[in-house]
C-alpha atoms as a PDB file:
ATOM      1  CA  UNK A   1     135.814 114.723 130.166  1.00  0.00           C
ATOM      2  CA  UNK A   2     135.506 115.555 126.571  1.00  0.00           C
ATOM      3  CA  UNK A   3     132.422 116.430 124.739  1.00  0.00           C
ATOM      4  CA  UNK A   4     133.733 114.764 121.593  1.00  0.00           C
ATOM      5  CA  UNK A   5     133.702 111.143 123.890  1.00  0.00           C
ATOM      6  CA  UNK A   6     131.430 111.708 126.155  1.00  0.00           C
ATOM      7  CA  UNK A   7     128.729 108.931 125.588  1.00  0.00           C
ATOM      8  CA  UNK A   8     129.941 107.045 122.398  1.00  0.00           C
ATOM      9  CA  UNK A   9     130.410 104.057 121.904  1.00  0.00           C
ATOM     10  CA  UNK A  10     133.923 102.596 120.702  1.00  0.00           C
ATOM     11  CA  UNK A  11     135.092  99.012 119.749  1.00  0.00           C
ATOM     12  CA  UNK A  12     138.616  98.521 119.731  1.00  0.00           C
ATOM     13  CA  UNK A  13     140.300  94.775 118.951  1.00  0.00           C
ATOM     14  CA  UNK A  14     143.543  93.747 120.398  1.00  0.00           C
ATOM     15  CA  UNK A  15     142.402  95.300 123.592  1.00  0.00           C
ATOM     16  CA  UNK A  16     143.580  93.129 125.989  1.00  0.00           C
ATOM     17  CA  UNK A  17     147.528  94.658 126.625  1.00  0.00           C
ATOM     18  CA  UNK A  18     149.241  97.549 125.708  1.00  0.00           C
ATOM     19  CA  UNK A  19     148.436 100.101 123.510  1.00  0.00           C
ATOM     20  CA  UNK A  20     144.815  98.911 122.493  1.00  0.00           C
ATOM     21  CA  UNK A  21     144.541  98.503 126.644  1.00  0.00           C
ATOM     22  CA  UNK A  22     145.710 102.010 127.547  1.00  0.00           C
ATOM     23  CA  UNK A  23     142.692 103.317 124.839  1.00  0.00           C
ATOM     24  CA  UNK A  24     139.944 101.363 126.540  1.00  0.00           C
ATOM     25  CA  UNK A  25     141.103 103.052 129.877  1.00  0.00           C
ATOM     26  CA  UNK A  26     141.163 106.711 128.115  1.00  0.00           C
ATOM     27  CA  UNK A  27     138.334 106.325 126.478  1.00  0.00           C
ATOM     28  CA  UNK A  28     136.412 105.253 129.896  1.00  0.00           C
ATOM     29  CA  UNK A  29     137.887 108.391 131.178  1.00  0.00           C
ATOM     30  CA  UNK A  30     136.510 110.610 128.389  1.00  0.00           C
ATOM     31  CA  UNK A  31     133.206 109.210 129.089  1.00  0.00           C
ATOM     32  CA  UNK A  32     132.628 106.595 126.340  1.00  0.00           C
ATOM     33  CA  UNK A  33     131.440 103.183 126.356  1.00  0.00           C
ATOM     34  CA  UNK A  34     133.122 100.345 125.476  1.00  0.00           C
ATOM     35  CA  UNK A  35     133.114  96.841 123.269  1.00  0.00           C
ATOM     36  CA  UNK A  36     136.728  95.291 124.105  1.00  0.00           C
ATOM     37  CA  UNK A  37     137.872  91.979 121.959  1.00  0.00           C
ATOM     38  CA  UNK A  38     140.577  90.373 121.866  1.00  0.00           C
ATOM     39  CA  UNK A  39     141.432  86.723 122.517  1.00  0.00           C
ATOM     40  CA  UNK A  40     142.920  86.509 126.212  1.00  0.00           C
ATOM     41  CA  UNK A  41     139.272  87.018 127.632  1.00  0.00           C
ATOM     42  CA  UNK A  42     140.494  86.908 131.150  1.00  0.00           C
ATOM     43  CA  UNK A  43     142.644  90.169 130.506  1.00  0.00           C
ATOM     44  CA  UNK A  44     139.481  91.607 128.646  1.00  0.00           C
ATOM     45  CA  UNK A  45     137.510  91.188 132.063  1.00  0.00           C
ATOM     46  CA  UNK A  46     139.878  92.724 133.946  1.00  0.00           C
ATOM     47  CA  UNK A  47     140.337  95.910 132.034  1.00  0.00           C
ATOM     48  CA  UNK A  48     136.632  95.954 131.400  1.00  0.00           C
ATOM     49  CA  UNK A  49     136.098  95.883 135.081  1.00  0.00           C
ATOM     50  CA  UNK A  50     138.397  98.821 135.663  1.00  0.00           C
ATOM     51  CA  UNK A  51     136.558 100.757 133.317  1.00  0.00           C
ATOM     52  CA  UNK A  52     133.410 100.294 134.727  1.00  0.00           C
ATOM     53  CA  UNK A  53     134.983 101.525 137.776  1.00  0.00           C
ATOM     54  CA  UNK A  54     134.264 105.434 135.978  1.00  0.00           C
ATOM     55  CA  UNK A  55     130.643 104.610 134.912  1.00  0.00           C
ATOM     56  CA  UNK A  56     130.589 103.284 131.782  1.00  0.00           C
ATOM     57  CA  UNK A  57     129.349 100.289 130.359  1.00  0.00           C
ATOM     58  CA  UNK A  58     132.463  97.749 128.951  1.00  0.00           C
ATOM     59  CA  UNK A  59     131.454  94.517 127.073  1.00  0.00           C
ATOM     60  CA  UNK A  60     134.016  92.087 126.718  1.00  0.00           C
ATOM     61  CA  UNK A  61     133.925  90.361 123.226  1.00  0.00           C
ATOM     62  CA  UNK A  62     136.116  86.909 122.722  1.00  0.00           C
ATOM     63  CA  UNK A  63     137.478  87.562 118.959  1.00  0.00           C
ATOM     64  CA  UNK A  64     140.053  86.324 116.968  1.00  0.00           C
ATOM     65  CA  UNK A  65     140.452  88.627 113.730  1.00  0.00           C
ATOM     66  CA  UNK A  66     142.370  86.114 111.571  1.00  0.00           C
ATOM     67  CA  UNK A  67     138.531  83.934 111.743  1.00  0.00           C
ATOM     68  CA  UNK A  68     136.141  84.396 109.216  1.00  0.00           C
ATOM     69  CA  UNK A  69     133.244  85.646 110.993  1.00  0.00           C
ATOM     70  CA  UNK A  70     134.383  86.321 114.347  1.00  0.00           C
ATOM     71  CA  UNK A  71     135.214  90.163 113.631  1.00  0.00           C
ATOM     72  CA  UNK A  72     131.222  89.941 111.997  1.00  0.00           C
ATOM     73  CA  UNK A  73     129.701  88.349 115.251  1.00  0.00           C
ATOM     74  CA  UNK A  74     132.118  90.866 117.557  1.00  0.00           C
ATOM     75  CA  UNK A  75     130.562  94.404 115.697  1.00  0.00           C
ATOM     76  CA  UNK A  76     126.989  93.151 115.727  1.00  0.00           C
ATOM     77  CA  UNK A  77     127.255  91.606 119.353  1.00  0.00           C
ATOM     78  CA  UNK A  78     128.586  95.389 120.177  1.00  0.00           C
ATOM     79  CA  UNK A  79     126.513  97.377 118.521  1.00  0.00           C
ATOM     80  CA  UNK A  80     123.133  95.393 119.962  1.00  0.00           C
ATOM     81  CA  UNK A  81     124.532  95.900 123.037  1.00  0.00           C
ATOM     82  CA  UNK A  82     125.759  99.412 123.413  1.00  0.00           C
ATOM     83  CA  UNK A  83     122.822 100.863 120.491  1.00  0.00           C
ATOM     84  CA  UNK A  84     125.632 101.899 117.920  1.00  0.00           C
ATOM     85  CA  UNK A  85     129.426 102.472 117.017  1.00  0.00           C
ATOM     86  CA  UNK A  86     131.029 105.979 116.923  1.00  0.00           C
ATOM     87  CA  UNK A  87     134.882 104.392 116.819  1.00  0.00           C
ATOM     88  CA  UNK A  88     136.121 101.106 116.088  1.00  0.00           C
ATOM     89  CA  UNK A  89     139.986 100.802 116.076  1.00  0.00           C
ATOM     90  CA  UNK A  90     141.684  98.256 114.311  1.00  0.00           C
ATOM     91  CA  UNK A  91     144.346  97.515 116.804  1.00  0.00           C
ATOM     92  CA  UNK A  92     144.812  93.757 116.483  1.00  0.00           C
ATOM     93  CA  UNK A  93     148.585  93.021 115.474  1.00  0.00           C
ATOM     94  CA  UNK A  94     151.882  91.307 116.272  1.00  0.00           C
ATOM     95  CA  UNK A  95     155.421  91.364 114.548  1.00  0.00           C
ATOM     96  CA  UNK A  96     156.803  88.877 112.835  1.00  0.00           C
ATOM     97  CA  UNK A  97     160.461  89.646 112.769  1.00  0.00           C
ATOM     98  CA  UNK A  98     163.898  87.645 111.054  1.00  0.00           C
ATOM     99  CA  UNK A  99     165.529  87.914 107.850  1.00  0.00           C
ATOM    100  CA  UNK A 100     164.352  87.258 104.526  1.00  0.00           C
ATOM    101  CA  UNK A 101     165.828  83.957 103.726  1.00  0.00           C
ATOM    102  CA  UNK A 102     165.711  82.693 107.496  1.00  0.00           C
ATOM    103  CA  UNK A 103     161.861  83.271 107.209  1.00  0.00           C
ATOM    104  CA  UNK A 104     158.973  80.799 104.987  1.00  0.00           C
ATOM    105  CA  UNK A 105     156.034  81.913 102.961  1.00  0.00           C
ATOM    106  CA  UNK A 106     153.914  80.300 106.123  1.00  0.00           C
ATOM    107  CA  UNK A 107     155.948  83.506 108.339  1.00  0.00           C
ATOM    108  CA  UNK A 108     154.626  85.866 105.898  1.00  0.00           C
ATOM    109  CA  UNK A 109     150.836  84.741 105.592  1.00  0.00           C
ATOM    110  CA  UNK A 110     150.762  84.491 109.344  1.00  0.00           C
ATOM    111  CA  UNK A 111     151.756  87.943 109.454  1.00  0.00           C
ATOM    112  CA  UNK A 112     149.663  89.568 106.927  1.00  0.00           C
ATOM    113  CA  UNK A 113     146.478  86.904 108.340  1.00  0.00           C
ATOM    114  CA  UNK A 114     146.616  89.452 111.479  1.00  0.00           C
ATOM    115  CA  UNK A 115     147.707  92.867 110.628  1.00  0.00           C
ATOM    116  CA  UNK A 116     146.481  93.152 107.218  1.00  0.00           C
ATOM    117  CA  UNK A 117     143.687  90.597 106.649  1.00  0.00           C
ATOM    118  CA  UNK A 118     142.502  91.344 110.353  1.00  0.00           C
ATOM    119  CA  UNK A 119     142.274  95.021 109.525  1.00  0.00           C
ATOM    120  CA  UNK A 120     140.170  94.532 106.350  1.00  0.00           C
ATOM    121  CA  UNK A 121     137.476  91.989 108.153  1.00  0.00           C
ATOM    122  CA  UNK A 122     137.354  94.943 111.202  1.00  0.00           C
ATOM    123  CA  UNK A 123     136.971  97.591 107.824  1.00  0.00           C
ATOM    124  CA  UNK A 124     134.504  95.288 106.310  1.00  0.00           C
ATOM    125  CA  UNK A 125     132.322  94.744 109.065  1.00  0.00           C
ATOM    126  CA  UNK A 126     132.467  97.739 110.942  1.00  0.00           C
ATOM    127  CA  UNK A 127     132.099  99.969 108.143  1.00  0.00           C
ATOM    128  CA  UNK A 128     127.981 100.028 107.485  1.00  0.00           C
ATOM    129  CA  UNK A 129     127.522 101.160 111.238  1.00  0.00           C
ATOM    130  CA  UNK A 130     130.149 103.731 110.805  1.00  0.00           C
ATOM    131  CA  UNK A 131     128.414 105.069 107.914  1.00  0.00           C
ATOM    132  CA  UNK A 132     125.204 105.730 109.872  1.00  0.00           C
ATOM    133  CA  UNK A 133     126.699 107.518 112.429  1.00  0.00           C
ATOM    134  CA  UNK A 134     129.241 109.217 110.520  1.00  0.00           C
ATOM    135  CA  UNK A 135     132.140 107.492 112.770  1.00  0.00           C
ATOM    136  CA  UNK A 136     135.309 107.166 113.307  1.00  0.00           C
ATOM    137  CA  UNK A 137     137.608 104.317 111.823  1.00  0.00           C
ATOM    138  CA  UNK A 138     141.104 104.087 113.586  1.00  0.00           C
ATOM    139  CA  UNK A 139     144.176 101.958 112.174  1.00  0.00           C
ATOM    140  CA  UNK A 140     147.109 101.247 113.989  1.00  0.00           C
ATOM    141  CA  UNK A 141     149.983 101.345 111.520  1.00  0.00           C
ATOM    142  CA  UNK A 142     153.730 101.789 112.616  1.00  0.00           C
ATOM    143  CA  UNK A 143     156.844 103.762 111.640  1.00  0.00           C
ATOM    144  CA  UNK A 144     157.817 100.751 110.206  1.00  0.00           C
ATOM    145  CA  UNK A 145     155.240 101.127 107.574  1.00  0.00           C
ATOM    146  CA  UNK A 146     157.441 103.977 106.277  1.00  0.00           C
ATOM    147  CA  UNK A 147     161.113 102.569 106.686  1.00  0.00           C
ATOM    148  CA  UNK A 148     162.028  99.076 106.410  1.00  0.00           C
ATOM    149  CA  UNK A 149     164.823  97.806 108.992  1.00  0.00           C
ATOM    150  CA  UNK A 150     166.710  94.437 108.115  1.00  0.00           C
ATOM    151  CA  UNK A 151     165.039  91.992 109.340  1.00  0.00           C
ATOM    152  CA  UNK A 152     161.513  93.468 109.655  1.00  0.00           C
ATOM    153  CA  UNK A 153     160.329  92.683 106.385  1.00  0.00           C
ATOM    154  CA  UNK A 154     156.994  90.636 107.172  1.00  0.00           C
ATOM    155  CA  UNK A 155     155.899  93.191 109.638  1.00  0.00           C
ATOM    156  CA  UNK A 156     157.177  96.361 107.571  1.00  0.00           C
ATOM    157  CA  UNK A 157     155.341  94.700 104.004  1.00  0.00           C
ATOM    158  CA  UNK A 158     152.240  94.406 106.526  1.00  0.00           C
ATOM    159  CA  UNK A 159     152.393  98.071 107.949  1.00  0.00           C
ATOM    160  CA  UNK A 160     153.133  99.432 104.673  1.00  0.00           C
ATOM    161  CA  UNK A 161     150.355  97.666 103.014  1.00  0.00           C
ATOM    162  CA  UNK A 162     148.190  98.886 106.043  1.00  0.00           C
ATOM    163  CA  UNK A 163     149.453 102.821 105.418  1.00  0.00           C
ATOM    164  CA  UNK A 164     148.396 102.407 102.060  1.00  0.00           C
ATOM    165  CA  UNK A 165     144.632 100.687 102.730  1.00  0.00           C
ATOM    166  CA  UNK A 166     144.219 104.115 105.476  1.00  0.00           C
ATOM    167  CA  UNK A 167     145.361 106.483 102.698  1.00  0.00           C
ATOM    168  CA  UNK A 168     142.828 104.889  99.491  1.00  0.00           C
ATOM    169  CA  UNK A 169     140.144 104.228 102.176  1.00  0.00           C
ATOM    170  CA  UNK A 170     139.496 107.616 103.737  1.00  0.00           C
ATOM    171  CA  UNK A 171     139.696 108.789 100.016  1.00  0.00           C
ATOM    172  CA  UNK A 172     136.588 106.712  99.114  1.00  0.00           C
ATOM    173  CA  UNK A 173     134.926 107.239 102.606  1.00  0.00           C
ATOM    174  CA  UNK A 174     135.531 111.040 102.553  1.00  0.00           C
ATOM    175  CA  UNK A 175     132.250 111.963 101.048  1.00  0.00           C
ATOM    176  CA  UNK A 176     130.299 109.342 103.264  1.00  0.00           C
ATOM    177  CA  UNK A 177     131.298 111.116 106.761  1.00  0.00           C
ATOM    178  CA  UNK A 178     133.885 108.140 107.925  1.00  0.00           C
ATOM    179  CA  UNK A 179     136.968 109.199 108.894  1.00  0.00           C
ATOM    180  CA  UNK A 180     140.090 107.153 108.796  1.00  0.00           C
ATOM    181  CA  UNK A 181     143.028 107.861 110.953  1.00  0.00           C
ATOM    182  CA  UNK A 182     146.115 106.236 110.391  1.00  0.00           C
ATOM    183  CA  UNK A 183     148.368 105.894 113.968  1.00  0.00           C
ATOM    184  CA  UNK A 184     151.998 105.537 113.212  1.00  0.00           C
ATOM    185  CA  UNK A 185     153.923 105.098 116.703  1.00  0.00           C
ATOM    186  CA  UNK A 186     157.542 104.466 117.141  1.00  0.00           C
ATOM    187  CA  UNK A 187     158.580 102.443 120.630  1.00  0.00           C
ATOM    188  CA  UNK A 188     155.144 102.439 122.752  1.00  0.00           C
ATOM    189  CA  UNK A 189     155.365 100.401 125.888  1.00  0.00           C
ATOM    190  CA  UNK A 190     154.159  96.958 124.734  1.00  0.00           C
ATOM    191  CA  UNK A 191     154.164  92.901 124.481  1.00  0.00           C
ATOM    192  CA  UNK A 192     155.274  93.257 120.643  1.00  0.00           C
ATOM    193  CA  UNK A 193     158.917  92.270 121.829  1.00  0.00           C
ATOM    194  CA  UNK A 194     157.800  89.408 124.185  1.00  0.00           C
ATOM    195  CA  UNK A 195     155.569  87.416 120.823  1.00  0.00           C
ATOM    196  CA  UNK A 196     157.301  84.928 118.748  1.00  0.00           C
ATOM    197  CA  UNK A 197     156.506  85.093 114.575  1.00  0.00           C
ATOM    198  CA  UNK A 198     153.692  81.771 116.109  1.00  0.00           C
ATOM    199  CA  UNK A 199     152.322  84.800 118.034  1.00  0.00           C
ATOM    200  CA  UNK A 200     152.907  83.151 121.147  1.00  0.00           C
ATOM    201  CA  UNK A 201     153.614  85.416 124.370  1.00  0.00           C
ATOM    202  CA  UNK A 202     157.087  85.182 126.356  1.00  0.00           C
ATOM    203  CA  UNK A 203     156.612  87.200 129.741  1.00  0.00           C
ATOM    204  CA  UNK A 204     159.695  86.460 130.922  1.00  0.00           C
ATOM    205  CA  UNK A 205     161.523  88.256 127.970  1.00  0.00           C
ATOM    206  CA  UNK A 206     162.474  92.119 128.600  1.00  0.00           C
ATOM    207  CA  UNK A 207     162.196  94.916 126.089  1.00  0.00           C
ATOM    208  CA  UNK A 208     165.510  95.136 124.656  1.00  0.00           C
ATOM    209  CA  UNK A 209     164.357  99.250 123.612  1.00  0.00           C
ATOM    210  CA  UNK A 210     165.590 101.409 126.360  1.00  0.00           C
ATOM    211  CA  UNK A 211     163.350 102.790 128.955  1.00  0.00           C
ATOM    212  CA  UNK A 212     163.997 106.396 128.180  1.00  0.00           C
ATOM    213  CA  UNK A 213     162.907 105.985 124.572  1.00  0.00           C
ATOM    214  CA  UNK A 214     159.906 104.062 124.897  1.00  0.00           C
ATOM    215  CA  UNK A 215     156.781 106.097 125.210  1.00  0.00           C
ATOM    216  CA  UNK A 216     154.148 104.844 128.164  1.00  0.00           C
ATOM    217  CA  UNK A 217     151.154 103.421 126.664  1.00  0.00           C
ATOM    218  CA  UNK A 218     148.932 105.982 128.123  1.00  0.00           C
ATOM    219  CA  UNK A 219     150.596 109.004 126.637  1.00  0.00           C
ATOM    220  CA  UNK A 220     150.334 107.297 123.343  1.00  0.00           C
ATOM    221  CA  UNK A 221     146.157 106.233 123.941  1.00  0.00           C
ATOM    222  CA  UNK A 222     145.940 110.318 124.645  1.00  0.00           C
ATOM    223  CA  UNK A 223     147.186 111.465 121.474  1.00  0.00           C
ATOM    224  CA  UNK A 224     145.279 108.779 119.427  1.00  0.00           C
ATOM    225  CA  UNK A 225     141.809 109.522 120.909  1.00  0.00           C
ATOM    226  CA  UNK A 226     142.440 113.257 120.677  1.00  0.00           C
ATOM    227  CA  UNK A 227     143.723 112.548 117.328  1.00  0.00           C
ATOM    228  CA  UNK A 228     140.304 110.367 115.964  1.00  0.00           C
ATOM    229  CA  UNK A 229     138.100 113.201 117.395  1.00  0.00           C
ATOM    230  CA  UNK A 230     139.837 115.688 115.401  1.00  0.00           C
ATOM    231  CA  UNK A 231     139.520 113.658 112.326  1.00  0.00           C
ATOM    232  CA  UNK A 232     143.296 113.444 111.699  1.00  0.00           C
ATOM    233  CA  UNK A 233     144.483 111.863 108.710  1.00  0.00           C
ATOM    234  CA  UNK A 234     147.443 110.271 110.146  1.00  0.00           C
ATOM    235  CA  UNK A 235     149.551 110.890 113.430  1.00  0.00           C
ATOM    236  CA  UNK A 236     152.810 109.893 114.424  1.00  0.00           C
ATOM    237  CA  UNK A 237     153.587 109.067 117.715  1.00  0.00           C
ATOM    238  CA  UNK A 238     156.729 109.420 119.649  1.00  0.00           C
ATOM    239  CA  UNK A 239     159.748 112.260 118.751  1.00  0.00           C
ATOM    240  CA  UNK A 240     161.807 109.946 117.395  1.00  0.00           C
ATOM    241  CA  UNK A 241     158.985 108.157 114.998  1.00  0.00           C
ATOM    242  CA  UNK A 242     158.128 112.075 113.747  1.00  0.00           C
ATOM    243  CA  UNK A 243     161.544 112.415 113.440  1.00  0.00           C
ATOM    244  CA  UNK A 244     162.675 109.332 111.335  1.00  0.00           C
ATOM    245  CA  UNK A 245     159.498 109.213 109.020  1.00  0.00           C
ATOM    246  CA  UNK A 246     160.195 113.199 108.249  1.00  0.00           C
ATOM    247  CA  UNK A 247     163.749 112.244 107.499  1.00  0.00           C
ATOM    248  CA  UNK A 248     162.981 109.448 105.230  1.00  0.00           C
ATOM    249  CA  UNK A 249     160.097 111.200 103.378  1.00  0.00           C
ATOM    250  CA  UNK A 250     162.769 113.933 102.787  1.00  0.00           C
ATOM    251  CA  UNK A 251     166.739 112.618 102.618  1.00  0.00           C
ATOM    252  CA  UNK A 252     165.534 109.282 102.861  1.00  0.00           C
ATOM    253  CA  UNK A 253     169.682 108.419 101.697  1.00  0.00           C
ATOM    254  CA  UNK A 254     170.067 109.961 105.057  1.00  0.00           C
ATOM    255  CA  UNK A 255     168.285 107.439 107.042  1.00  0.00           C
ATOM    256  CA  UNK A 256     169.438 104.392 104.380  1.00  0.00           C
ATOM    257  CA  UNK A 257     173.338 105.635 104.985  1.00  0.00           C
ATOM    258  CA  UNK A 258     172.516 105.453 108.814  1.00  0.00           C
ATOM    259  CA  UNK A 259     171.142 102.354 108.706  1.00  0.00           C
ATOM    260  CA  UNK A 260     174.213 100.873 106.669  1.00  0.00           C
ATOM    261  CA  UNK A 261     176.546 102.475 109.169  1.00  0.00           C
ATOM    262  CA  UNK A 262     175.583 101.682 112.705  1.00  0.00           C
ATOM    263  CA  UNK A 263     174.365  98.135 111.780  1.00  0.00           C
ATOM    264  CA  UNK A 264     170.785  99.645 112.644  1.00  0.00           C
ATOM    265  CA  UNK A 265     168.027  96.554 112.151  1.00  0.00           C
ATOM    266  CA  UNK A 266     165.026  94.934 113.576  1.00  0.00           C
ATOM    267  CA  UNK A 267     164.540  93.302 116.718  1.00  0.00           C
ATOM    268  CA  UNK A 268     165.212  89.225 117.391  1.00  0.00           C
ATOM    269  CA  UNK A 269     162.781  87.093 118.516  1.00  0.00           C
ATOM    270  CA  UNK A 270     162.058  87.016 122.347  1.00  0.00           C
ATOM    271  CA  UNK A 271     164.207  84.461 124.167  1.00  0.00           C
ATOM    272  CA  UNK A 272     162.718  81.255 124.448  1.00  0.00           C
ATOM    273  CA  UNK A 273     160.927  81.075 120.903  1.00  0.00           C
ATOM    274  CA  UNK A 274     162.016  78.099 118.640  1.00  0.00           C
ATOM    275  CA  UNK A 275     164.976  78.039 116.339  1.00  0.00           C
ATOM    276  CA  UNK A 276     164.969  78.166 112.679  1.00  0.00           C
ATOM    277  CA  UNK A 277     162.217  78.372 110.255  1.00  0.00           C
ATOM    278  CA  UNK A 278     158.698  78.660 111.024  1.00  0.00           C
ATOM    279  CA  UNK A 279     156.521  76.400 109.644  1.00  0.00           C
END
């Protein structure tokens, strides 16, 4: 068990499946206790029951972070119930994938509702209890907030938007005690390949990123909590995410020759989501 963990409390949204999942269950393990919100409350229950499993107290929070007000409700229902917030990570997301003129301004809003707008009401309302115990703010970004495949504009514009909120923001909160910690994975075991740009969930659809170079959830959830108790700026997760963002930040024609070359884009939509525009 860490000392750094051991008995605070953490809220993390978009807890109910992969990598926002796989933190709950570390941060049981490093002795913390735990607000878990997300919409799919049975999968909150289940997770929250596993954690209580090691001792620690897990409140499961129903909370949809593209409402006004439920991201509010969700902190202060937390922090009544556990006494205060040490972490809060700002996990929430989904990708909205497809090229530019295939996709509508409604594909766009939808996308920046969750991953950007969600992250600033979870910054917004999290942010006067992190002050007073000099906390820990965690945002889940992506490698593709520092390279932009075909056909991942919507989520890239969102991620990069999101890189840039985590780099202005711990600027401004450095002085207050807050850190921020950006978290930039590459291919983490996830549902991100089985939602549709509606954000609806196909289980029958397989991850079309091979085995080998996806990184298990929990590996990832260790590097991010030992990353937020060492204050980290930003961390990269994966070999290959470390290795494309340092290639782009320094022969970035490198990476946009590749790219041209091998055809390299974005995922497709799982199987099974509609064809054509959103609306």
């Amino acid at each position: 068990m860490s000392a750094a963990a051991a008995g605070h409390a953490v809220l993390i949204t978009g807890a109910s499946s992969g990598i926002g999942a796989a933190l709950a269950r570390e941060w049981a393990r490093e002795g913390a206790d735990l607000a878990l919100a997300a919409r799919r409350v049975d999968r909150l229950e289940e997770l929250a029951a596993e954690c209580r499993t090691r001792g620690r107290r897990a409140l499961v929070i129903p909370c949809d972070v593209t409402r006004d007000g439920d991201v509010e409700r969700t902190v202060a229902t937390a922090r009544e119930a556990l006494g205060r917030l040490d972490v809060v990570v700002a996990n929430a997301g989904f990708g909205v994938v497809g090229n530019v003129e295939r996709l509508t301004l409604a594909d766009y809003r939808r996308q920046f509702e969750t991953n950007v707008f969600g992250v600033l009401r979870t910054v917004y309302a999290a942010l006067p209890e992190l002050r007073t115990t000099r906390g820990r703010l965690v945002v889940m970004g992506s490698v593709s907030g520092h390279i932009a495949a075909p056909g991942s504009s919507a989520y890239s514009m969102s991620k990069f938007a999101v890189r840039a909120l985590s780099n202005a923001l711990g600027l401004e909160l450095a002085r207050s005690g807050v850190s921020v910690t950006l978290i930039t994975p590459g291919f983490v075991v996830s549902e991100i390949h089985q939602v549709d740009n509606r954000g609806v969930w196909h289980p029958e659809t397989g991850d079309i990123v091979p085995g080998w170079l996806r990184m298990p959830a929990e590996t990832a959830a260790r590097q991010i909590v030992r990353a937020a108790a060492r204050r980290r700026r930003e961390v990269v997760i994966t070999a290959h995410g470390k290795a494309a963002v340092f290639l782009h930040r320094h022969v970035p024609w490198l990476v946009t020759s590749a790219m041209r070359r091998f055809g390299i884009r974005g995922r497709s939509e799982p199987a099974g989501a509609p064809a054509g525009r959103s609306s």
